[in-house]
C-alpha atoms as a PDB file:
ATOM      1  CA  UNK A   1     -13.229  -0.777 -22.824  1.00  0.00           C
ATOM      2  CA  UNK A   2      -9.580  -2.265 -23.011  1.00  0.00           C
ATOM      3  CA  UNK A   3      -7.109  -1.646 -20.364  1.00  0.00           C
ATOM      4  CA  UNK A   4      -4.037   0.239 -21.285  1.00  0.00           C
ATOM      5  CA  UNK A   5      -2.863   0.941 -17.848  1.00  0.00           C
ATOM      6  CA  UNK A   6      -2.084  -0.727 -14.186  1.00  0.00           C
ATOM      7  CA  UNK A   7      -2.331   1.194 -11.322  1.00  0.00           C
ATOM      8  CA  UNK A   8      -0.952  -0.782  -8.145  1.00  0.00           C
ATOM      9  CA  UNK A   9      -1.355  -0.626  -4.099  1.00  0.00           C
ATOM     10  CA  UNK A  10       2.431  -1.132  -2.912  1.00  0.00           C
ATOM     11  CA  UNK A  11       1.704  -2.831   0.403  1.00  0.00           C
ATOM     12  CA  UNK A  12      -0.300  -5.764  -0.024  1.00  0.00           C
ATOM     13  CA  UNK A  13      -0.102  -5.808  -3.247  1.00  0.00           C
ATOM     14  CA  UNK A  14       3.279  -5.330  -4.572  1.00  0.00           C
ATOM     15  CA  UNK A  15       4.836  -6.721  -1.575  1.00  0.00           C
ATOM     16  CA  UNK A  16       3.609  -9.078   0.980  1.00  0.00           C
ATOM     17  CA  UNK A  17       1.688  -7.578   3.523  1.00  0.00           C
ATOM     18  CA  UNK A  18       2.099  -9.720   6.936  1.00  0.00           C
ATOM     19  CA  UNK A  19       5.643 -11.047   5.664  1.00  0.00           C
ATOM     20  CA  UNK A  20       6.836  -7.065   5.003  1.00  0.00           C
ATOM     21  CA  UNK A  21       5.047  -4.780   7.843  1.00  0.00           C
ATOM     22  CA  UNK A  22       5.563  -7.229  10.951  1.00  0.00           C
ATOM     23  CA  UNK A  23       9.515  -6.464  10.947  1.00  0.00           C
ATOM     24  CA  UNK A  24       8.432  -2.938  10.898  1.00  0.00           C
ATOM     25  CA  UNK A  25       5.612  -3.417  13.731  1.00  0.00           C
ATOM     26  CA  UNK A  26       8.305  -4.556  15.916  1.00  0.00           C
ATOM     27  CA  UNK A  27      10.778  -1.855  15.016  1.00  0.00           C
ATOM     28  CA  UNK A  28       8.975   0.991  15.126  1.00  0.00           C
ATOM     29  CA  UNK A  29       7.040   0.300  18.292  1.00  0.00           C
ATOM     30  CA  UNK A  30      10.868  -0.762  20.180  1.00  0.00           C
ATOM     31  CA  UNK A  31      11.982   2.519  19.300  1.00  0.00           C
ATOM     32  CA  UNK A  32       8.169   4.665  20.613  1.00  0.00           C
ATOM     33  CA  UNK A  33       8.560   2.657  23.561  1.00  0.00           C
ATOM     34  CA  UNK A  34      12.204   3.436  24.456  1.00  0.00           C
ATOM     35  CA  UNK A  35      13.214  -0.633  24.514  1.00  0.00           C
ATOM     36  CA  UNK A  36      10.281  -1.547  26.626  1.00  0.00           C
ATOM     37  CA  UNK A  37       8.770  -4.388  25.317  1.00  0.00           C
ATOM     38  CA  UNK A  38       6.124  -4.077  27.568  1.00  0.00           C
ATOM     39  CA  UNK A  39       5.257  -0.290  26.828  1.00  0.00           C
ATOM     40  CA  UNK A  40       5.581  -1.457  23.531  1.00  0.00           C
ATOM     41  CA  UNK A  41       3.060  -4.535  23.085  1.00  0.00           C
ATOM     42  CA  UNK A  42       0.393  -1.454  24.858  1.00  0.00           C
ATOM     43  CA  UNK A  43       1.012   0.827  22.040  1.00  0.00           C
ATOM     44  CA  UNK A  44       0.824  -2.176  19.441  1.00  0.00           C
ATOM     45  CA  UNK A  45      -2.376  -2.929  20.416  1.00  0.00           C
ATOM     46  CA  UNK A  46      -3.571   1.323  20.025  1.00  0.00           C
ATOM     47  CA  UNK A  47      -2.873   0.801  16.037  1.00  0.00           C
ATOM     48  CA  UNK A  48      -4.101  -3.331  15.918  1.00  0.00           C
ATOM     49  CA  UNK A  49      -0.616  -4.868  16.364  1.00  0.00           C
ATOM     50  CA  UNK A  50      -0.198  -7.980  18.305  1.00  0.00           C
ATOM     51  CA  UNK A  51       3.826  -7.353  19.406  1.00  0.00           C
ATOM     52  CA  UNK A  52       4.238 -10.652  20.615  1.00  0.00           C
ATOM     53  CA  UNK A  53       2.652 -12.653  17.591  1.00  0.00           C
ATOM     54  CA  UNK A  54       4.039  -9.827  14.890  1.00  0.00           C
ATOM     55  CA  UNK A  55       0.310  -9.683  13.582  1.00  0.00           C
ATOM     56  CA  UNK A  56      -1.961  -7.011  12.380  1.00  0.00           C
ATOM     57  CA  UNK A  57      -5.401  -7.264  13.413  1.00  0.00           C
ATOM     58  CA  UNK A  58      -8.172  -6.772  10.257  1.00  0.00           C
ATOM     59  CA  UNK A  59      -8.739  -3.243  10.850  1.00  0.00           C
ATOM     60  CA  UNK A  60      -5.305  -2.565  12.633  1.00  0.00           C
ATOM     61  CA  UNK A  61      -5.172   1.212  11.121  1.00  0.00           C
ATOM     62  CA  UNK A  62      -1.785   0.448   9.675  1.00  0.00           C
ATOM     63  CA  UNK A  63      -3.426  -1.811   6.761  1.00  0.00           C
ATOM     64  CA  UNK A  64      -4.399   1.143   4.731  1.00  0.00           C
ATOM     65  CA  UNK A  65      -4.310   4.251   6.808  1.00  0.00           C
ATOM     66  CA  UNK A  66      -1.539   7.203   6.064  1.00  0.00           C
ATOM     67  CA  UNK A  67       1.435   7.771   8.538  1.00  0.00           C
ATOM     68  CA  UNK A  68      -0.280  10.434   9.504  1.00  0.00           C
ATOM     69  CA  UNK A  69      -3.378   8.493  10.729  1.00  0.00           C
ATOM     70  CA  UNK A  70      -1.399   5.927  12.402  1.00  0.00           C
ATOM     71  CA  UNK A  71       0.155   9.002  14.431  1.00  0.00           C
ATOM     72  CA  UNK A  72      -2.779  10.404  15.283  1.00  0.00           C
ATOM     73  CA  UNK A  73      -3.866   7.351  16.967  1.00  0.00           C
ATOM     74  CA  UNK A  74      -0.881   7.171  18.968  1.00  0.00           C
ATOM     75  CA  UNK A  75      -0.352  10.861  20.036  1.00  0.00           C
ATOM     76  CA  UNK A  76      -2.855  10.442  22.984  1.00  0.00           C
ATOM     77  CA  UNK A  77      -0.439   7.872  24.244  1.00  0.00           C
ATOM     78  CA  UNK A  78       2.879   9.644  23.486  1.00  0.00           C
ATOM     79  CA  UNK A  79       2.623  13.341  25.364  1.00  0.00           C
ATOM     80  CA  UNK A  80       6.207  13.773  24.200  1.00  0.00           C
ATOM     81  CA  UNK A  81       6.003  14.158  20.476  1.00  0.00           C
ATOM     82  CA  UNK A  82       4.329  16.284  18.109  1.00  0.00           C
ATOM     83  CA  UNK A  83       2.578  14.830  15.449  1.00  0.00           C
ATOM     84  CA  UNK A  84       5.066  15.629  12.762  1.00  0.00           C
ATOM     85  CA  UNK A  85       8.174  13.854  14.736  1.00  0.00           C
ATOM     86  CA  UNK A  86       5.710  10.487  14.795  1.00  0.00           C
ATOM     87  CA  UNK A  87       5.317  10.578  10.869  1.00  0.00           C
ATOM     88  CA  UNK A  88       8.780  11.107  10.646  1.00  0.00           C
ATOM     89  CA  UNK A  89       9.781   8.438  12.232  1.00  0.00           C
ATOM     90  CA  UNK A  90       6.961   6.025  11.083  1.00  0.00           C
ATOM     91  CA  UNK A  91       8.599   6.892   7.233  1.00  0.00           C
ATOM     92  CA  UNK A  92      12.338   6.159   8.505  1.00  0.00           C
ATOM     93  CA  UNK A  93      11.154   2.804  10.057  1.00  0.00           C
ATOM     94  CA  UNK A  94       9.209   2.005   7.177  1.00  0.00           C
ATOM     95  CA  UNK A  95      12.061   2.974   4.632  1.00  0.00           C
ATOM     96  CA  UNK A  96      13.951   0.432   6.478  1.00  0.00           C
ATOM     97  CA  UNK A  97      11.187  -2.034   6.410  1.00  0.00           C
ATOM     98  CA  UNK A  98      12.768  -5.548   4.233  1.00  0.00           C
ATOM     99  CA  UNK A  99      10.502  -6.408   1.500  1.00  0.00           C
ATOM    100  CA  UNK A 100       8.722  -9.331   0.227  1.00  0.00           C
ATOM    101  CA  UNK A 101       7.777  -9.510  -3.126  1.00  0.00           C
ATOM    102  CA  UNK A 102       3.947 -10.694  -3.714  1.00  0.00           C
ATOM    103  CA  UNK A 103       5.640 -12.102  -6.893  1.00  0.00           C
ATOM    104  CA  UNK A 104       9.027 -11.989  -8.476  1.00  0.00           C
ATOM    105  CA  UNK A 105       8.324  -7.809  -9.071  1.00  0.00           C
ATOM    106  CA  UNK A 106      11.099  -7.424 -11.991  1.00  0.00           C
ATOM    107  CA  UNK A 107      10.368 -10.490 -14.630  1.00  0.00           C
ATOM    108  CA  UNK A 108       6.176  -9.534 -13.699  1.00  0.00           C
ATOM    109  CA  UNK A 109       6.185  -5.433 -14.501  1.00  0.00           C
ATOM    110  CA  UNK A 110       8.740  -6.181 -17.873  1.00  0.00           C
ATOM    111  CA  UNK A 111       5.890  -8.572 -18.906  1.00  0.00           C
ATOM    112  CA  UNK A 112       3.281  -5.959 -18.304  1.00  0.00           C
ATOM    113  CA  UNK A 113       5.165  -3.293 -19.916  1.00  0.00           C
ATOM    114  CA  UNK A 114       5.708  -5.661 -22.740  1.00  0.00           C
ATOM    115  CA  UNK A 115       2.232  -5.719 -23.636  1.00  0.00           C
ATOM    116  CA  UNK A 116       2.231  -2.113 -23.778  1.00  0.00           C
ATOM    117  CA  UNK A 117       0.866  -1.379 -20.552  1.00  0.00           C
ATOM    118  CA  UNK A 118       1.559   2.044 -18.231  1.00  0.00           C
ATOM    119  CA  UNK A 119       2.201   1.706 -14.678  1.00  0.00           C
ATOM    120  CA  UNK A 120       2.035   3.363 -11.458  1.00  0.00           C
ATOM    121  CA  UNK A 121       2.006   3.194  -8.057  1.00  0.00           C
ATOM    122  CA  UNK A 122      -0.618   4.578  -5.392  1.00  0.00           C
ATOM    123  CA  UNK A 123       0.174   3.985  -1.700  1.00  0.00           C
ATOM    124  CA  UNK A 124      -1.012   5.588   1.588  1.00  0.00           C
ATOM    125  CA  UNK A 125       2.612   4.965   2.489  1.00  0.00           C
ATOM    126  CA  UNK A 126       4.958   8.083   1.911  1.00  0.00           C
ATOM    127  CA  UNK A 127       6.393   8.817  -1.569  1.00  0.00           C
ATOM    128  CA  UNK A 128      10.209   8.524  -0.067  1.00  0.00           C
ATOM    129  CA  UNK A 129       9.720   5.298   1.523  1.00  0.00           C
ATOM    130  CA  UNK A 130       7.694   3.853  -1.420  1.00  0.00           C
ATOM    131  CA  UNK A 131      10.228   5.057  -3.980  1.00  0.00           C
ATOM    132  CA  UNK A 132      13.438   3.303  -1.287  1.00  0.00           C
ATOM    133  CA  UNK A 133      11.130   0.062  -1.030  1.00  0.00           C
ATOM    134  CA  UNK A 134      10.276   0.066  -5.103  1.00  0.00           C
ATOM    135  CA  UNK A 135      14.130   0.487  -5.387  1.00  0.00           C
ATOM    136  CA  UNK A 136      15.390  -1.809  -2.551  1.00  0.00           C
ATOM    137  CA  UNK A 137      14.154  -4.647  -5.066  1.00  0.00           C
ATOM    138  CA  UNK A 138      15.048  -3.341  -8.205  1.00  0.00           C
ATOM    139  CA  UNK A 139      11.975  -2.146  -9.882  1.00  0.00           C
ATOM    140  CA  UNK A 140      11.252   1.974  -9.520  1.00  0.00           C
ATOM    141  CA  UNK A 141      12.225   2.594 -13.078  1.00  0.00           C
ATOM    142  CA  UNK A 142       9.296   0.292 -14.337  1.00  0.00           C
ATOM    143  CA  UNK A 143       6.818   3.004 -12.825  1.00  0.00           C
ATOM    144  CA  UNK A 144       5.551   5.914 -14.882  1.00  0.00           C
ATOM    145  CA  UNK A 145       4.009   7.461 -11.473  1.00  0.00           C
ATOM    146  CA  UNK A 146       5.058   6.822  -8.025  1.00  0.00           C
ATOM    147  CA  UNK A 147       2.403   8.675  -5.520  1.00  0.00           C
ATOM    148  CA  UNK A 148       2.210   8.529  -2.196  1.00  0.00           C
ATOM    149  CA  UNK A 149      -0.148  10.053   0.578  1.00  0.00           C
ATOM    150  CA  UNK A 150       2.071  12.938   0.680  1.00  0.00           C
ATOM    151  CA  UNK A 151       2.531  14.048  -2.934  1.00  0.00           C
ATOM    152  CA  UNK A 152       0.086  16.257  -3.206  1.00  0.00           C
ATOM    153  CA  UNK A 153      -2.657  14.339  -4.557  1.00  0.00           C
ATOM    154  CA  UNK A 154      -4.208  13.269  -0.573  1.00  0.00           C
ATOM    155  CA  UNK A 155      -5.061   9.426   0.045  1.00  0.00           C
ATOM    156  CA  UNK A 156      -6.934   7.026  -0.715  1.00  0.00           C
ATOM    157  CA  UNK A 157      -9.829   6.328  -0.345  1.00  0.00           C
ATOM    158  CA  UNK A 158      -9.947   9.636  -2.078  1.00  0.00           C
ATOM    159  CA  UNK A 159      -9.520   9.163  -5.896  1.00  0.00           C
ATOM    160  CA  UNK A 160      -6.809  12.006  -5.744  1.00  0.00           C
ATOM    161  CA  UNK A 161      -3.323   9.935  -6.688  1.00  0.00           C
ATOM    162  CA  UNK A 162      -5.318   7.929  -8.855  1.00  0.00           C
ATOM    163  CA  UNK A 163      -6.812  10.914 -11.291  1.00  0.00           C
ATOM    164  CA  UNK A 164      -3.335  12.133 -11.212  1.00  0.00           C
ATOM    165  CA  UNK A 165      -1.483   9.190 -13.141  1.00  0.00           C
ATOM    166  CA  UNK A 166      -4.746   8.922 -15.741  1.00  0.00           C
ATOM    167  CA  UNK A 167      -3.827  12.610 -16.406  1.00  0.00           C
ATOM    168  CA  UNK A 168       0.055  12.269 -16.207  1.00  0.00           C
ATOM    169  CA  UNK A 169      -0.387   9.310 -18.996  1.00  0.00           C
ATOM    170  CA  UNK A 170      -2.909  10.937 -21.215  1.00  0.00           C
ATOM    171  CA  UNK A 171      -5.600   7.982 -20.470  1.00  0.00           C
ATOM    172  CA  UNK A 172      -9.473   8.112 -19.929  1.00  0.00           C
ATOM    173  CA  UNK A 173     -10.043   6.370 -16.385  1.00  0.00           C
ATOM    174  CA  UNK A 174     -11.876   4.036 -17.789  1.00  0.00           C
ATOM    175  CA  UNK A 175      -8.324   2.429 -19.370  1.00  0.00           C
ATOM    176  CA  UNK A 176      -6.867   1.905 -15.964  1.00  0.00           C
ATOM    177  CA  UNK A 177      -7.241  -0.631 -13.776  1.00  0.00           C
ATOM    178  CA  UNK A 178      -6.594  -0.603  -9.979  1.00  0.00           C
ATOM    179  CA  UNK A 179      -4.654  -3.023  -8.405  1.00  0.00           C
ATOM    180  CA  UNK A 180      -5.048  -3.335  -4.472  1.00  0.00           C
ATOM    181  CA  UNK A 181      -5.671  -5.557  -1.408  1.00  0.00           C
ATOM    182  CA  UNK A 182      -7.810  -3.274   0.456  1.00  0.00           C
ATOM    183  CA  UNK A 183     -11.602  -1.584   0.462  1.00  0.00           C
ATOM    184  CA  UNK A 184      -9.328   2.018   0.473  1.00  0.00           C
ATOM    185  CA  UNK A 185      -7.800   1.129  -2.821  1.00  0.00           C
ATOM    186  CA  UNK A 186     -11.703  -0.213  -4.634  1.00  0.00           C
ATOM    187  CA  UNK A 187     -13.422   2.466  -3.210  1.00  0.00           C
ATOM    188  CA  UNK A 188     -10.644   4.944  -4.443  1.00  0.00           C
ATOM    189  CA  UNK A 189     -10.668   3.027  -7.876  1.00  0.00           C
ATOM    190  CA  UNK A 190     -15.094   2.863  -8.165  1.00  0.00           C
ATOM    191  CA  UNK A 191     -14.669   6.507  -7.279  1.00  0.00           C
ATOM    192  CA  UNK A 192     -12.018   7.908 -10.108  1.00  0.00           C
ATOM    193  CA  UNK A 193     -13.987   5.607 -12.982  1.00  0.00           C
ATOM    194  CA  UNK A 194     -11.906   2.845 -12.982  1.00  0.00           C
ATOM    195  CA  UNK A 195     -11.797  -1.069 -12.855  1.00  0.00           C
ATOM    196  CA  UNK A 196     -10.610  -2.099  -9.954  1.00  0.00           C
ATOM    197  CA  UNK A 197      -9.223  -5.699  -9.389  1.00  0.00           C
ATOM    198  CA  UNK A 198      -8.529  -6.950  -5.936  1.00  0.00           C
ATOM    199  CA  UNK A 199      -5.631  -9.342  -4.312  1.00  0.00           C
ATOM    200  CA  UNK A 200      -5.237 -11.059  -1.625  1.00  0.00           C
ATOM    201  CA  UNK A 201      -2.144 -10.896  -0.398  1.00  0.00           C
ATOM    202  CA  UNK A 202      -3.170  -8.406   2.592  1.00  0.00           C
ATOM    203  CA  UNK A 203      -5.322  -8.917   5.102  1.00  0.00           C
ATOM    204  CA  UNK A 204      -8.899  -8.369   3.600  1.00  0.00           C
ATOM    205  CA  UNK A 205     -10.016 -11.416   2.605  1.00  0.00           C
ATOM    206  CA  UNK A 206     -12.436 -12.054  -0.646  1.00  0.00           C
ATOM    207  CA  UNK A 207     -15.944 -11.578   1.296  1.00  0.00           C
ATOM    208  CA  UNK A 208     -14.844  -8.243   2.434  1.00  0.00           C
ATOM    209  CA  UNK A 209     -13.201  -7.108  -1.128  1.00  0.00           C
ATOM    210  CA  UNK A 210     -15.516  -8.709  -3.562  1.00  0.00           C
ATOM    211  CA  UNK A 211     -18.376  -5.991  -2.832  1.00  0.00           C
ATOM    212  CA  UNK A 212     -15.794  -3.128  -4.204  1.00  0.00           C
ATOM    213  CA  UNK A 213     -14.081  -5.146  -7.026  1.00  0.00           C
ATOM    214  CA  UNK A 214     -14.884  -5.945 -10.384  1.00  0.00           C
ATOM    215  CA  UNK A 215     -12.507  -9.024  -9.898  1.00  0.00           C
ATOM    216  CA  UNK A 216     -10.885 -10.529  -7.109  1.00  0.00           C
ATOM    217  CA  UNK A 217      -7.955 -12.282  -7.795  1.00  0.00           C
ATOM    218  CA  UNK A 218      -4.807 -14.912  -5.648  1.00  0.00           C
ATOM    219  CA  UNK A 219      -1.949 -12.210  -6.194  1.00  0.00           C
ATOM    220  CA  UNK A 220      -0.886 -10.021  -9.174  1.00  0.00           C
ATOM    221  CA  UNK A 221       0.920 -12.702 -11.142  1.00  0.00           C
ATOM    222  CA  UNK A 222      -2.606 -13.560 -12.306  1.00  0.00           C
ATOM    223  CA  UNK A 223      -3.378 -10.295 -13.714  1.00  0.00           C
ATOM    224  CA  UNK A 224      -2.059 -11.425 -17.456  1.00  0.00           C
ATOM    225  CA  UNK A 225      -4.801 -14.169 -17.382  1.00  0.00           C
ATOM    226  CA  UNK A 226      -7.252 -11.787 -16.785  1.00  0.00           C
ATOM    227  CA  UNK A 227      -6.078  -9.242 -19.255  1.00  0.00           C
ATOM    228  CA  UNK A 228      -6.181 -12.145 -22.092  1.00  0.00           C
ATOM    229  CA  UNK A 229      -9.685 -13.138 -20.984  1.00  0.00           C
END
């Protein structure tokens, strides 16, 4: 069956993973810990964050759980805030987060588009901080769907978002292909019907994706090749 639509990860996928969420590692645990960069390496290493290195560990929680996950971890640790306070400052410090493009975004999603394709995005992230990263490079208006975990739709690995942009675009699943660097986005993709075509531009590396993918691929600049094939 042809594919007439992508749908992508953002983090990992879009954008860099290690070069984009290391700044905001840093950031956001300075600011839990009050300026103690001590206080702060201990809470770095409760989500899989080495402070002093700026590195996420494999199955550091921040890879592809929610904001709300990555609270909930923490909470134990931080007797002073509620859970909702910690996700709302995990999206500001996210928001903020600069961006790395996997690929030059803008001259990749026009050549998409030009072949007719619809696109989307699908991202455990928050909608508000996907839509200011999407924008802070130029490239939100190439989306037909923007989703994140709190639109409505839940998270992935749950097929929610993704059943939601086949429906918003008209499209069988079987026409879309998702896009992501992590087992959350294939098993989310093998559970709404769809293709799903791995990166690796995150942290998983091939052994651990290639299970869950129908393809595994360098980065999303490649995805035309595969299309042609």
């Amino acid at each position: 069956m042809p594919i007439d639509a992508l749908l992508f990860d953002k983090d990992g996928t879009l954008f860099d993973f290690a070069a984009t969420w290391g700044a905001f590692g840093r950031a956001f645990l300075i600011r839990i810990g009050e300026g103690d960069a001590a206080r702060a390496a201990e809470l770095g290493a409760r989500i899989g964050f080495d402070f002093d290195a700026a590195r996420y560990a494999r199955d550091s929680v921040v890879i592809a759980g929610t904001p709300g996950e990555i609270a909930e971890v923490l909470l134990p640790e931080l007797p002073g805030y509620s859970h909702a306070a910690l996700v709302d400052m995990i999206n500001e410090e996210s928001a903020r987060a600069p961006q790395v493009e996997a690929v030059p975004l803008a001259p990749f999603l026009d050549a998409m588009r030009a072949r007719g394709l619809r696109l989307g995005v699908a991202t455990n992230d928050g909608e508000a901080p996907a839509r200011a990263h999407l924008g802070s490079v130029g490239v939100a208006d190439r989306f037909d769907f923007i989703a994140g975990f709190d639109s409505g739709h839940g998270a992935k690995p749950g097929p929610g978002q993704l059943l939601a942009f086949a429906d918003l675009i008209g499209l069988d699943p079987a026409r879309v292909a998702m896009v992501g660097d992590s087992t959350h986005d294939m098993m989310a993709g093998r559970a709404a019907g769809m293709t799903t075509v791995a990166v690796l531009t995150g942290l998983a590396g091939p052994q651990d994706l290639a299970p869950h993918a129908d393809v595994v691929l360098p980065h999303i600049g490649h995805i035309g090749d595969w299309l042609g094939h």
